[in-house]
N, C-alpha and C. Protein backbone atom coordinates (compact mmCIF):
# COMPACT_ATOMS: atom_id res chain seq x y z
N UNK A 1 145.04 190.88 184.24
CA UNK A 1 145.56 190.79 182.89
C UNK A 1 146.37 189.51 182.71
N UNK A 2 146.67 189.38 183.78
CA UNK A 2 148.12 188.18 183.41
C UNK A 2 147.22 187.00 183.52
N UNK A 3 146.28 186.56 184.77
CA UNK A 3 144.99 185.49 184.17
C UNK A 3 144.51 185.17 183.00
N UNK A 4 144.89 186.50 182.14
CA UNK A 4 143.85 186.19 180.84
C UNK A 4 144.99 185.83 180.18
N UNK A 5 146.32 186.04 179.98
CA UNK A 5 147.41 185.66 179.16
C UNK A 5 148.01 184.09 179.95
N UNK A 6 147.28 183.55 180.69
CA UNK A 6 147.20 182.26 181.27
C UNK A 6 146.87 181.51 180.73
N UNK A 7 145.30 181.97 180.53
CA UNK A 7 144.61 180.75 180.12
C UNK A 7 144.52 181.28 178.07
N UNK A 8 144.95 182.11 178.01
CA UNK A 8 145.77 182.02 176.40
C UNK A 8 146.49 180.15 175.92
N UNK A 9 147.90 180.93 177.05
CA UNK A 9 148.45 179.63 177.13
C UNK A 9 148.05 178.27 177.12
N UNK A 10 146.62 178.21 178.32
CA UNK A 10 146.37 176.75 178.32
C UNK A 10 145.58 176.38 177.47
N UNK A 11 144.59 177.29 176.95
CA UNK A 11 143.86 176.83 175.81
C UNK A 11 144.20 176.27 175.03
N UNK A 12 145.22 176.22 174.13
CA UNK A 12 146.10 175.19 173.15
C UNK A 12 146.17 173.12 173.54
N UNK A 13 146.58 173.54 175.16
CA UNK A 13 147.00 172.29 175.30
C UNK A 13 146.12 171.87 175.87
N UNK A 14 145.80 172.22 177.25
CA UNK A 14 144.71 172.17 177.87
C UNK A 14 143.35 172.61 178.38
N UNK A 15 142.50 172.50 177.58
CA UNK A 15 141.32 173.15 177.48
C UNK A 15 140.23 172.98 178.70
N UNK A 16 140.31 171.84 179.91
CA UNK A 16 139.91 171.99 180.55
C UNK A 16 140.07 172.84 182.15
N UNK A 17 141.55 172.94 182.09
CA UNK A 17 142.31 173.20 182.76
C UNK A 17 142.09 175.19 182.20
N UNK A 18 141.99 175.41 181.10
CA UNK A 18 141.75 176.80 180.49
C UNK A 18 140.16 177.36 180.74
N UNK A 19 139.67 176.44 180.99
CA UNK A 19 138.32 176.65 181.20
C UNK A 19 138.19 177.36 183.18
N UNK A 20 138.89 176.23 183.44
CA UNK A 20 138.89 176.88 184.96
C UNK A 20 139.76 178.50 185.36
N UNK A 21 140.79 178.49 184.42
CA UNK A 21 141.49 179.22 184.36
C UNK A 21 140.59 180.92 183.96
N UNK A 22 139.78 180.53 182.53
CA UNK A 22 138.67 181.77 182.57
C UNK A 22 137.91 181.86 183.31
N UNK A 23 137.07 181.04 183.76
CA UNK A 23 136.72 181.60 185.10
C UNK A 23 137.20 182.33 186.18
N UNK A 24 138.23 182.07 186.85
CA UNK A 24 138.81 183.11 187.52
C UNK A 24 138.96 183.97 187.18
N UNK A 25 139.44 184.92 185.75
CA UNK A 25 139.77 185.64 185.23
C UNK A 25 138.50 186.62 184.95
N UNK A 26 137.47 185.82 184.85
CA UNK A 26 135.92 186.36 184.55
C UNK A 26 135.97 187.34 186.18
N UNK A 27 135.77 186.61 187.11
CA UNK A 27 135.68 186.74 188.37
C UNK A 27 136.68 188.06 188.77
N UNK A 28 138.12 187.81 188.29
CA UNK A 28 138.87 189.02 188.61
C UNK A 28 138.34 190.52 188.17
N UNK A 29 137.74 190.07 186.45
CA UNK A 29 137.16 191.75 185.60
C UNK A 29 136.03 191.75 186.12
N UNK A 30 135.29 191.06 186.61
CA UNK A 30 134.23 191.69 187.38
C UNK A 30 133.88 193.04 187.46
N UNK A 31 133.11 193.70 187.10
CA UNK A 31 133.36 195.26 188.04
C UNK A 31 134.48 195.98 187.15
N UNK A 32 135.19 195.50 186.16
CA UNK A 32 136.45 196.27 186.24
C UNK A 32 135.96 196.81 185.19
N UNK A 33 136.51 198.07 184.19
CA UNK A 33 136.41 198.61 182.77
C UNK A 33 137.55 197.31 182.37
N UNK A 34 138.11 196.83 182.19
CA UNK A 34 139.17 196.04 181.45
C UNK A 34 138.66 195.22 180.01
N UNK A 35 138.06 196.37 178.97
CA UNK A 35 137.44 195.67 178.30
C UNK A 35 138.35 194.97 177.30
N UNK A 36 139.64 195.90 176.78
CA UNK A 36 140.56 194.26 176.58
C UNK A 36 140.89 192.99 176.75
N UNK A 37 141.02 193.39 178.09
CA UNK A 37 140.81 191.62 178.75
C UNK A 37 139.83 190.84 178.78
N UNK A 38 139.00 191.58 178.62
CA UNK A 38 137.22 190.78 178.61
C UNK A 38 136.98 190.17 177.49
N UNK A 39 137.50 191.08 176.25
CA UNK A 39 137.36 190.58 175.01
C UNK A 39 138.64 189.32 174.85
N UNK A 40 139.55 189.92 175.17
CA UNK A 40 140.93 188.59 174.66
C UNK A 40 140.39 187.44 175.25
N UNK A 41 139.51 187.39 176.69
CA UNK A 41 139.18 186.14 177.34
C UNK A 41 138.24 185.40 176.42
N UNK A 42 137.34 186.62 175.19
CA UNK A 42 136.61 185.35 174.54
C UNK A 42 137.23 184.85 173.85
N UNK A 43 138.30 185.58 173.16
CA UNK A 43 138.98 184.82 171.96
C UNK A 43 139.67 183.79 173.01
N UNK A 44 140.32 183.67 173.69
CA UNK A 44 140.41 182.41 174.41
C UNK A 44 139.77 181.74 174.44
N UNK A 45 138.57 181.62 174.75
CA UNK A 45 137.00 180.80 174.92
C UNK A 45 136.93 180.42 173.40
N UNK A 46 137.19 180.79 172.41
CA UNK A 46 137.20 180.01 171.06
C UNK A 46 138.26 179.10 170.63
N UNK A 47 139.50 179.13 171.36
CA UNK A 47 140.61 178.64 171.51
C UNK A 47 140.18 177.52 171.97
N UNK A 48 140.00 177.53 173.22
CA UNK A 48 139.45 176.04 174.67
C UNK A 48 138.35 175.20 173.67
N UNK A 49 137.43 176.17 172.91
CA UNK A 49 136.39 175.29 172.15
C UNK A 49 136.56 175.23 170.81
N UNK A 50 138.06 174.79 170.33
CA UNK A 50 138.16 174.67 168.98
C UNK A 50 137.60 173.80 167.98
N UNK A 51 136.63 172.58 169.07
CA UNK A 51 136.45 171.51 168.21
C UNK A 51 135.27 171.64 168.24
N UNK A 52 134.76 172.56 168.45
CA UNK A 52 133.48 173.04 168.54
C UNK A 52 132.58 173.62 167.45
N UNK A 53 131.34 173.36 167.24
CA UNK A 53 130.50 173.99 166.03
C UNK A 53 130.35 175.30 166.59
N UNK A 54 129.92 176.16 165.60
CA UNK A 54 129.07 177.46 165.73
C UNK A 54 130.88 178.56 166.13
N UNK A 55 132.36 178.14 166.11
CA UNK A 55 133.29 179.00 166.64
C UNK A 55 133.26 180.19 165.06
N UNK A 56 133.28 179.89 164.29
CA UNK A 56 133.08 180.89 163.15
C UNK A 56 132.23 181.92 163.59
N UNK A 57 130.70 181.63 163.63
CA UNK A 57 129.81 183.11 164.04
C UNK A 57 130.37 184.06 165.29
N UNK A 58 130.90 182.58 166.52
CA UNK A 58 131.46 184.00 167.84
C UNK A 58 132.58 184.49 167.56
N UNK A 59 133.42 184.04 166.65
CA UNK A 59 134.27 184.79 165.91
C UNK A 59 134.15 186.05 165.43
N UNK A 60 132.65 185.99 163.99
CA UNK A 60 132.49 186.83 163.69
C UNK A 60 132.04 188.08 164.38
N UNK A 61 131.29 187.46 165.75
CA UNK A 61 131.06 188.73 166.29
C UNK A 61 131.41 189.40 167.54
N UNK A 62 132.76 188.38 168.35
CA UNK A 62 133.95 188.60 168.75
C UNK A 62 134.62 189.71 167.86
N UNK A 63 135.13 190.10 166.46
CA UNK A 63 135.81 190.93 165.77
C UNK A 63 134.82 192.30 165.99
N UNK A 64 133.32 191.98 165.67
CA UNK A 64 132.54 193.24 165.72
C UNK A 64 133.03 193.83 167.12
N UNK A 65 132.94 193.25 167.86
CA UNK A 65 132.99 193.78 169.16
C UNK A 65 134.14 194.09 169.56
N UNK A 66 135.36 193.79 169.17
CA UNK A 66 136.83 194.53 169.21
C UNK A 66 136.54 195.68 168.10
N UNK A 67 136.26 195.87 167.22
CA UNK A 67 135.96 197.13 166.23
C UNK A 67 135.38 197.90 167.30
N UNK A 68 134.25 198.01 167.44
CA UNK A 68 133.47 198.87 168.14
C UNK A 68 133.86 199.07 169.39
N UNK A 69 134.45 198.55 169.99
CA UNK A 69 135.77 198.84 171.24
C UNK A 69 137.23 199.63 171.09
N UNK A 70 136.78 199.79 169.52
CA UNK A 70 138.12 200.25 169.33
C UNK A 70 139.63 199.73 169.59
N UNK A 71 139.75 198.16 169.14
CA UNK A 71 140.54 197.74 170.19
C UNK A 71 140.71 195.90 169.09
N UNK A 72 141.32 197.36 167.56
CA UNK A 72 141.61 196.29 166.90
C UNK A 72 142.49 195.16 166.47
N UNK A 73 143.51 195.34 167.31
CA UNK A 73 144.55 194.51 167.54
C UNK A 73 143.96 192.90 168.06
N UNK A 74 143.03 193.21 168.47
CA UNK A 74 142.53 191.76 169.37
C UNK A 74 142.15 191.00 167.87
N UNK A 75 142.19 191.73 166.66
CA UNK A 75 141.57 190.54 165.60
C UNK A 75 142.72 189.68 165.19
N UNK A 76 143.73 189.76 165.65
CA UNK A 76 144.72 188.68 165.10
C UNK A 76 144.58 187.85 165.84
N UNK A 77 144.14 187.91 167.42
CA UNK A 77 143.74 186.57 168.41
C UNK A 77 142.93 186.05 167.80
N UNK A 78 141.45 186.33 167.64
CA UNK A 78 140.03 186.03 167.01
C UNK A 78 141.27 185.01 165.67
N UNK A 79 141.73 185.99 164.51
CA UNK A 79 142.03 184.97 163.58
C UNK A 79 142.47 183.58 164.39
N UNK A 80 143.31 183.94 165.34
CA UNK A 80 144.47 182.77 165.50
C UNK A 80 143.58 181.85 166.14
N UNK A 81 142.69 181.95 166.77
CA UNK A 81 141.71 180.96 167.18
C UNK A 81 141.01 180.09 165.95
N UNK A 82 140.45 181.16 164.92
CA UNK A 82 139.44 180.59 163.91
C UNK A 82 140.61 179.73 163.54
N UNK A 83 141.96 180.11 163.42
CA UNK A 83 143.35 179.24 162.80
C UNK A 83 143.49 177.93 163.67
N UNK A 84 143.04 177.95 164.53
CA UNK A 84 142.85 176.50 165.68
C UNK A 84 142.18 175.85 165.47
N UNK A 85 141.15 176.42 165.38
CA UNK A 85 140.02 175.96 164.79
C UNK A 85 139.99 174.53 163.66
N UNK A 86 140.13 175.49 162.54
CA UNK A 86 139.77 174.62 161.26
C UNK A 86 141.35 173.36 161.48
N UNK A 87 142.48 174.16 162.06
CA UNK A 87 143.52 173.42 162.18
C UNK A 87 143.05 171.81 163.06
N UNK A 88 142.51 172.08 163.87
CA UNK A 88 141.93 170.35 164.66
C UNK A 88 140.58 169.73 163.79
N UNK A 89 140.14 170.74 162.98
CA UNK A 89 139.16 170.24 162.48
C UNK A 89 139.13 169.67 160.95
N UNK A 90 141.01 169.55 160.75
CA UNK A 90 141.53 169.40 159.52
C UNK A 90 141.10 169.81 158.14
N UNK A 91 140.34 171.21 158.23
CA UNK A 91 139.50 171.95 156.82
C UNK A 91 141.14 172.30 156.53
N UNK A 92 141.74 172.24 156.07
CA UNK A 92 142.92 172.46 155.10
C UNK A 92 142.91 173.76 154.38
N UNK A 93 141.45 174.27 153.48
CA UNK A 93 141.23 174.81 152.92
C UNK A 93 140.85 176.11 153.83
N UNK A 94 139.98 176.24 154.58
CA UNK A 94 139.51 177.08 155.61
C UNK A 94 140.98 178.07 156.33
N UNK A 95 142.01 176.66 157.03
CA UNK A 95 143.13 177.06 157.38
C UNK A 95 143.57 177.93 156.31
N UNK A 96 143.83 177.10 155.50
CA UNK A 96 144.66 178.16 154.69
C UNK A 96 144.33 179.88 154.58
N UNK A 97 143.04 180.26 154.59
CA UNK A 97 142.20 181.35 154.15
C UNK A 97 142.65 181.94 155.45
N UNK A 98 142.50 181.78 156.98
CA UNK A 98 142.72 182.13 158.12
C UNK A 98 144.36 182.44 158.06
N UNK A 99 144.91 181.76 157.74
CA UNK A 99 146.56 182.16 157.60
C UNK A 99 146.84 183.13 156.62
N UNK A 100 146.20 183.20 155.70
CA UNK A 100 146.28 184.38 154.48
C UNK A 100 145.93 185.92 155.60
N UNK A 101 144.44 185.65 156.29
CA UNK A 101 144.13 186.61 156.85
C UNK A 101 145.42 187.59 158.09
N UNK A 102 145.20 185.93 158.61
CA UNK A 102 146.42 186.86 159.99
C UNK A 102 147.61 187.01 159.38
N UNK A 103 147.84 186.62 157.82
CA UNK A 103 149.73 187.55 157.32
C UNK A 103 149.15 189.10 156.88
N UNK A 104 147.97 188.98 156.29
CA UNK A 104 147.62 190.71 156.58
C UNK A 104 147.06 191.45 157.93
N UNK A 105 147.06 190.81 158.75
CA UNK A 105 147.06 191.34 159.97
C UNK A 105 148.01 191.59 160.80
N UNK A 106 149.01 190.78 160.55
CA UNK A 106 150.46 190.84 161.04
C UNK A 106 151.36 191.46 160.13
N UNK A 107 151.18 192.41 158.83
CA UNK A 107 151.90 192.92 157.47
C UNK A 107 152.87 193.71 158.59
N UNK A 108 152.63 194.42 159.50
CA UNK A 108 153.27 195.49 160.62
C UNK A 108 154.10 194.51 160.60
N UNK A 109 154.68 193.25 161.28
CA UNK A 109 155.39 192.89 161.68
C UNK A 109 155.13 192.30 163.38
N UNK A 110 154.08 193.16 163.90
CA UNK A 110 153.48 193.39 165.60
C UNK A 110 152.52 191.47 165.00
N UNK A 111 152.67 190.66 166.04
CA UNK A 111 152.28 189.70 166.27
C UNK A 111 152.43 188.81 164.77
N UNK A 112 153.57 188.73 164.02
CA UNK A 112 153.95 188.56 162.85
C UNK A 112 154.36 186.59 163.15
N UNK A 113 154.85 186.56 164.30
CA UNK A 113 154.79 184.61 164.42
C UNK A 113 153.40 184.04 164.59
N UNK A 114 152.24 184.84 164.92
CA UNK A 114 151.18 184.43 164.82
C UNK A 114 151.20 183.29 163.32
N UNK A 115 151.58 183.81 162.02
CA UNK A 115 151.24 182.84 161.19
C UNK A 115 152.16 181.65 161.25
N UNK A 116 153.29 182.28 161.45
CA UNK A 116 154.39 180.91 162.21
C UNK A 116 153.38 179.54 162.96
N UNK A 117 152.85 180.16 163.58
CA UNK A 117 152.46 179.60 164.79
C UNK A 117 150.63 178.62 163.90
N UNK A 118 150.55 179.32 163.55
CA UNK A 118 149.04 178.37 162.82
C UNK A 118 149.53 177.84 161.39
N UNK A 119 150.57 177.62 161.15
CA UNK A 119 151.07 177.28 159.98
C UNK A 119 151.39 175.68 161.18
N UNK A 120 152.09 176.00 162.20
CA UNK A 120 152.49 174.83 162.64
C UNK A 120 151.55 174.23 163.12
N UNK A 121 150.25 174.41 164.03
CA UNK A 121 148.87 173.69 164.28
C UNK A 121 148.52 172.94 163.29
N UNK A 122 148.98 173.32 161.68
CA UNK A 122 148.30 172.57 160.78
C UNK A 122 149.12 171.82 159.93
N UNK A 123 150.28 171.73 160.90
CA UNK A 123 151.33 170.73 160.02
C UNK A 123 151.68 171.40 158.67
N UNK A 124 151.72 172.29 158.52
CA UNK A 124 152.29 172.85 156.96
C UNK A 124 153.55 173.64 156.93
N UNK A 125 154.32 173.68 156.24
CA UNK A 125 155.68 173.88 156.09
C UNK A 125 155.62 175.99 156.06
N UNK A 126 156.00 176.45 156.79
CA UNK A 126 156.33 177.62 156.56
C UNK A 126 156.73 178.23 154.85
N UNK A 127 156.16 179.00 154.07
CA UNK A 127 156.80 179.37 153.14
C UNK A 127 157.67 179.58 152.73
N UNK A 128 158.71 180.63 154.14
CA UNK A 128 159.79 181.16 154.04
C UNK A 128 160.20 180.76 155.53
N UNK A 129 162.01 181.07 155.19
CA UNK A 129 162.89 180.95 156.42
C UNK A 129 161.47 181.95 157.80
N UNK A 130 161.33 181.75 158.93
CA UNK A 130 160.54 182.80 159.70
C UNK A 130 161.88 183.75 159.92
N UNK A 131 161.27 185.05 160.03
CA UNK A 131 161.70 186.28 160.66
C UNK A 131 161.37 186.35 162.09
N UNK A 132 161.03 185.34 163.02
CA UNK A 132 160.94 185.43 164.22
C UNK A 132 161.99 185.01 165.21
């Protein structure tokens, strides 16, 4: 588990270094039921490949596959990636729509700096003081 909240981390900064990092982590669930971790490792894998074409569709079906896992909390990662995403790929407009998404995904309050956090990937001023 903690492999996969590793290469979370490095995906942002260092994507090659995150790449080696899922691998091991692949290697550890091997064999395992850990289908949380299996799944959070792809939304990582969309993270590491933010500058990448085609991250929208494994997105889209990254989310199917946390639904049907029952194991819907993982869609605020998926957002926060697609939020990486358009954020290096300077769609402004896209971002914005992805940040709308993860403040209703975060309405609980449970992973609520997530929009903190892709508000700042895209250089844009927080709305409000954060509650984080």
């Amino acid at each position: 588990m903690m492999q996969v909240r590793l290469a979370v981390a490095l995906s942002f900064a260092d994507p090659d270094r995150a790449g080696a990092e899922l691998s091991l982590a692949h290697q550890l669930l091997e064999g395992l039921d850990q289908r949380s971790n299996a799944l959070l490792a792809q939304a990582v894998a969309l993270i590491k490949d933010a500058r990448s074409d085609g991250i929208i569709d494994r997105a889209r079906s990254l989310n199917t596959g946390t639904t049907g896992a029952g194991l819907p909390f993982l869609h605020r990662f998926v957002e926060l990636a697609v939020a990486f995403h358009h954020a290096v790929r300077e769609e402004d407009q896209e971002l914005a729509a992805a940040i709308g998404r993860l403040r209703e995904l975060t309405a609980t309050g449970d992973f609520v700096y997530f929009t903190d956090i892709a508000h700042f990937m895209g250089g844009l001023p927080l709305p409000a003081p954060t509650t984080t």
